[in-house]
Protein backbone atom coordinates (compact mmCIF):
# COMPACT_ATOMS: atom_id res chain seq x y z
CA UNK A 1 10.94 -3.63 -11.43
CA UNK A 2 14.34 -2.21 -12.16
CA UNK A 3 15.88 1.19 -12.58
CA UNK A 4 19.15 2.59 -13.39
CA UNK A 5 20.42 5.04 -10.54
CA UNK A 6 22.94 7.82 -11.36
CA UNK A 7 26.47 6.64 -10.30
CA UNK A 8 27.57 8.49 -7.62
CA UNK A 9 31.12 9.75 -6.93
CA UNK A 10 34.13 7.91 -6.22
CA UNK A 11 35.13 7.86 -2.67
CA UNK A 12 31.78 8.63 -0.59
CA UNK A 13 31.41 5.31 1.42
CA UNK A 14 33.99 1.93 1.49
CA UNK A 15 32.71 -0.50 -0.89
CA UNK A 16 30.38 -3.49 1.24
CA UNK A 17 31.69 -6.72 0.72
CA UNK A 18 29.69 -8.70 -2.01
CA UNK A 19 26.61 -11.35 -1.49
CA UNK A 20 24.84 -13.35 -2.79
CA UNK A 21 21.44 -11.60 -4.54
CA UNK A 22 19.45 -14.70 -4.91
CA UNK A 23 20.02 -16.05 -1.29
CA UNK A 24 20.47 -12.80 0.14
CA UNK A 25 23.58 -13.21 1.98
CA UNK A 26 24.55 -10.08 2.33
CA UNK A 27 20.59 -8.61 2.74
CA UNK A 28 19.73 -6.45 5.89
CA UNK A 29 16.15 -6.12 7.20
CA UNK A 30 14.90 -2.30 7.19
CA UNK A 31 11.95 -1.13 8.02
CA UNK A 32 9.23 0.59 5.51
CA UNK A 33 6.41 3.20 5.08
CA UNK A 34 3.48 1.41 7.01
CA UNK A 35 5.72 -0.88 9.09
CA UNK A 36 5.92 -3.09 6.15
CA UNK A 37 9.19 -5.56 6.02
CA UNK A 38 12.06 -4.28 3.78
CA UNK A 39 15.17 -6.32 3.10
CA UNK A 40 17.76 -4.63 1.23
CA UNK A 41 20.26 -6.88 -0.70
CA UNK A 42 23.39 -5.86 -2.12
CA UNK A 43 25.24 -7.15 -4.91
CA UNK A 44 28.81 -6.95 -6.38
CA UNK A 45 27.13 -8.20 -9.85
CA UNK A 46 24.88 -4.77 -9.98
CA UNK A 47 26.70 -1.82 -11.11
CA UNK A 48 23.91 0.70 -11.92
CA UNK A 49 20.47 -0.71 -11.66
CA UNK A 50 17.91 -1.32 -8.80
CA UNK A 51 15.06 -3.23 -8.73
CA UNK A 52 12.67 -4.47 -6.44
CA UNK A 53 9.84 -7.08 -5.88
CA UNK A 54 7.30 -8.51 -3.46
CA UNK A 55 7.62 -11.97 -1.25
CA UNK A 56 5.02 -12.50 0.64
CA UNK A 57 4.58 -9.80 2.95
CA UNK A 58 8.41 -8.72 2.41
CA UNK A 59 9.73 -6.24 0.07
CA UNK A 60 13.35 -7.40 -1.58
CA UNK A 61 15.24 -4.04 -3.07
CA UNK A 62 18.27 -5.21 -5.06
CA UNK A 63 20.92 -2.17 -4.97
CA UNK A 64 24.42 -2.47 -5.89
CA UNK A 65 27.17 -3.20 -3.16
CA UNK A 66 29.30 -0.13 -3.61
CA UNK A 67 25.87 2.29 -2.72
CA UNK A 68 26.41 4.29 0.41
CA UNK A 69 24.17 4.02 3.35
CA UNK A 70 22.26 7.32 2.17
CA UNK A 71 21.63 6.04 -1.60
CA UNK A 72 20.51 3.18 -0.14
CA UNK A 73 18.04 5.16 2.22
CA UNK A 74 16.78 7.16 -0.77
CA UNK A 75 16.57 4.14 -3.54
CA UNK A 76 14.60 2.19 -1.11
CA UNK A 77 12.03 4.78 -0.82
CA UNK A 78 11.85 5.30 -4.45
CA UNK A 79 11.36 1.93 -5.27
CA UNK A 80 8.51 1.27 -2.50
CA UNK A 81 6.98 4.22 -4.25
CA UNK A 82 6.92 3.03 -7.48
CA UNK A 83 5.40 -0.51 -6.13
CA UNK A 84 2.75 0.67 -4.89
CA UNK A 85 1.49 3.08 -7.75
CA UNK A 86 1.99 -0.46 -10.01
CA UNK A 87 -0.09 -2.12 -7.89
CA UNK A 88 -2.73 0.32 -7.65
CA UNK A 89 -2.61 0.61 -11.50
CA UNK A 90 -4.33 -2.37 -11.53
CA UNK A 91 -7.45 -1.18 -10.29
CA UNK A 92 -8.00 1.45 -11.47
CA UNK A 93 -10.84 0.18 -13.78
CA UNK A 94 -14.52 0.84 -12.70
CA UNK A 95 -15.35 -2.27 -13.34
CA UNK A 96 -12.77 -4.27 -11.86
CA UNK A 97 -13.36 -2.15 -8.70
CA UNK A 98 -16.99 -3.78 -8.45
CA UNK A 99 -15.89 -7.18 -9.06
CA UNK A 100 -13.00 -6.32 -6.44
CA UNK A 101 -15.66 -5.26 -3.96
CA UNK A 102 -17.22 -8.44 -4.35
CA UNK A 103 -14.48 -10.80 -3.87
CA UNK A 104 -13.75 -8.85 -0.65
CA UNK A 105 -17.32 -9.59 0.72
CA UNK A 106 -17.27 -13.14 0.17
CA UNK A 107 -14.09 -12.94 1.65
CA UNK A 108 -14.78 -11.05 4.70
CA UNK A 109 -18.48 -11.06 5.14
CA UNK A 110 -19.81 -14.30 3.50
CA UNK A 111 -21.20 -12.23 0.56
CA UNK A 112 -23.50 -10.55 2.66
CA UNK A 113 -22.23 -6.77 1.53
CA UNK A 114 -23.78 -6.53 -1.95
CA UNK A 115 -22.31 -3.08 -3.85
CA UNK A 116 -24.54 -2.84 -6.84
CA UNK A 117 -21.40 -0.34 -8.32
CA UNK A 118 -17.91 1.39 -7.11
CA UNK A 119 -16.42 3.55 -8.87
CA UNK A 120 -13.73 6.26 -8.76
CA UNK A 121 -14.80 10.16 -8.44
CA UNK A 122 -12.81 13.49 -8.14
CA UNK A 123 -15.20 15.62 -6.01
CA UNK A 124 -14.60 13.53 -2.74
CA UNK A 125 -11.03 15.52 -1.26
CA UNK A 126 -12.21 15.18 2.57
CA UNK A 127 -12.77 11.10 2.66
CA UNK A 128 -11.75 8.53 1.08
CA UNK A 129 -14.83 6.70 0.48
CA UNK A 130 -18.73 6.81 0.47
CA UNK A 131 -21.56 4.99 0.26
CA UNK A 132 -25.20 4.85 -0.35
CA UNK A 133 -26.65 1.48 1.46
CA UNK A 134 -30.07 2.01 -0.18
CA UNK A 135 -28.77 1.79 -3.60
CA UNK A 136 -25.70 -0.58 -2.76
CA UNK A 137 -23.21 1.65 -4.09
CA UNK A 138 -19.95 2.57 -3.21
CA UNK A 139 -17.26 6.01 -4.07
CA UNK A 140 -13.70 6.14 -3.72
CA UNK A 141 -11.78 8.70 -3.85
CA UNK A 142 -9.06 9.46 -6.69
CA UNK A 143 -6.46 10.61 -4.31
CA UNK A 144 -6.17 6.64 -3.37
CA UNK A 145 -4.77 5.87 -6.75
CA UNK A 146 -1.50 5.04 -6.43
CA UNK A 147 -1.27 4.02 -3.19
CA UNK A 148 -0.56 0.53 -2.09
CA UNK A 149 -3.51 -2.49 -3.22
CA UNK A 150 -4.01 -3.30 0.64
CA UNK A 151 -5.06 0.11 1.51
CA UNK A 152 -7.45 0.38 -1.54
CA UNK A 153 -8.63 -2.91 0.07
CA UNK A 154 -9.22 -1.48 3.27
CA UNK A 155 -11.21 1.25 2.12
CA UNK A 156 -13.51 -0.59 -0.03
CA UNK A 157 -14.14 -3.65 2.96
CA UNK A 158 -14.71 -0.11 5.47
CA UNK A 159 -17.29 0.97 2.38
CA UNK A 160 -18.92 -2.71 2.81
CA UNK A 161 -18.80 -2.41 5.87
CA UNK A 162 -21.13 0.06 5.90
CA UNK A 163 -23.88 -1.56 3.58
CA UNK A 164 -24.56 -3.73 6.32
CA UNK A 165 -24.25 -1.10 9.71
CA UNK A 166 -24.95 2.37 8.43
CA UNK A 167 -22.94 3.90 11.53
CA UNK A 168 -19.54 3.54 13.58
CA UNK A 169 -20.73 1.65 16.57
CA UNK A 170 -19.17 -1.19 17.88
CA UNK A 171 -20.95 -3.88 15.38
CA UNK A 172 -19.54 -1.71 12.24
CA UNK A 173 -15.85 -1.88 14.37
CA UNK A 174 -16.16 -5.78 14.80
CA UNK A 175 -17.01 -6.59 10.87
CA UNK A 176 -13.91 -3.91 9.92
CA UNK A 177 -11.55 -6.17 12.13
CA UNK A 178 -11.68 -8.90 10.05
CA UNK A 179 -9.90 -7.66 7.71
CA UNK A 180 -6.54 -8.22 9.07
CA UNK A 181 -4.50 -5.22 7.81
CA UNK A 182 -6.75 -2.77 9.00
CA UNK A 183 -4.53 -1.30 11.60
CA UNK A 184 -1.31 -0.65 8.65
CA UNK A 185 -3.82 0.49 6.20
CA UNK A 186 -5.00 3.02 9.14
CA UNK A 187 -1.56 3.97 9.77
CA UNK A 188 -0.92 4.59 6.18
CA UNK A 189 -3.49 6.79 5.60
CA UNK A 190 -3.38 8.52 8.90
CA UNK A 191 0.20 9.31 8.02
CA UNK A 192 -1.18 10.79 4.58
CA UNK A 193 -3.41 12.75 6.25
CA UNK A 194 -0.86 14.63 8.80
CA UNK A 195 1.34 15.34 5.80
CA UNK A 196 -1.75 16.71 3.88
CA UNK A 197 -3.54 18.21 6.85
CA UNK A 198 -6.79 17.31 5.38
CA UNK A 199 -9.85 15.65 7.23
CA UNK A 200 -10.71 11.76 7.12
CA UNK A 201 -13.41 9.25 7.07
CA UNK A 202 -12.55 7.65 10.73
CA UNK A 203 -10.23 4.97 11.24
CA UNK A 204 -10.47 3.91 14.61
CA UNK A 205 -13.93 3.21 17.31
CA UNK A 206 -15.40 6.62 18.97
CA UNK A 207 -13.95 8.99 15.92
């Protein structure tokens, strides 16, 4: 993913020295929106454009060297925007919800959470996501389209979850922790939630 910046003026900041963008010579760790790993690595090659990618559980921003440190601030958050609304693109089908669903409980729970259907809605603004365990079927909420895939992820294994312990008592608690980015996607979406000031399914034992 790449994008061309406006140039900015002459003057504001020295020029860094170049690197290397491949090996990132130059790159310096930062840290992102839910505590993920950013790595920002700046190149004398790049004169306008920024780009971005995943590797493993970093994110690599490409800007060029003669950026100043505020650019750099700002492009970085821009570009782990526009990651995570392409990654959530890709589920945004009904159907590939379900069959997403699915490959989470045979990941998590052995298969044992069964949704029949999930699909997206627009009348749930106070949660993120429902269910009905008699009919095996599970709501999410539109407002989680565009965020990252591993929150998505953590609100439909929290939704299958709850086909197999209806409340949130400590055996509902102990299936949720095995998926192991509960506590970042909790974090993200508690961090949506003070910005919006709305209410929330719970997140954490005893809510």
């Amino acid at each position: 993913m790449s994008v061309d910046p406006s140039p900015r003026a002459a003057g504001e900041s020295p020029p860094r020295s170049a690197g290397s963008e491949e090996r990132g010579v130059t790159g310096r760790p930062q840290r992102g929106p839910a505590t993920s790993a950013v790595e920002v690595r700046r190149s004398a090659r790049r004169n306008r454009t920024v780009s971005a990618y995943r590797e493993g559980d970093r994110t690599i921003v490409l800007i060029p060297a003669r950026m100043s440190e505020a650019e750099e601030r700002r492009w970085v958050t821009v570009m782990l925007d526009k990651l995570a609304a392409q990654e959530s693109r890709r589920i945004l089908d009904d159907g590939d919800l379900t069959d997403r669903a699915k490959r989470l409980s045979a990941q998590y729970f052995d298969g044992r959470a069964r949704p029949a259907s999930v699909r997206w809605v627009t009348n749930q603004n106070t949660r993120w996501g429902s269910c009905t365990p008699a009919e095996g079927s599970i709501r999410l909420s539109h407002r989680l389209q565009g965020m990252p895939e591993y929150v998505v992820d953590y609100v439909l294994v929290h939704e299958l979850a709850h086909l197999l312990v209806p409340g949130h008592g400590p055996r509902f608690w102990e299936l949720l922790d095995a998926y192991p980015r509960t506590e970042r996607a909790r974090g993200y979406l508690e961090g949506v939630v003070a910005a919006e000031r709305l209410p929330h399914l719970p997140t954490a034992p005893g809510e």
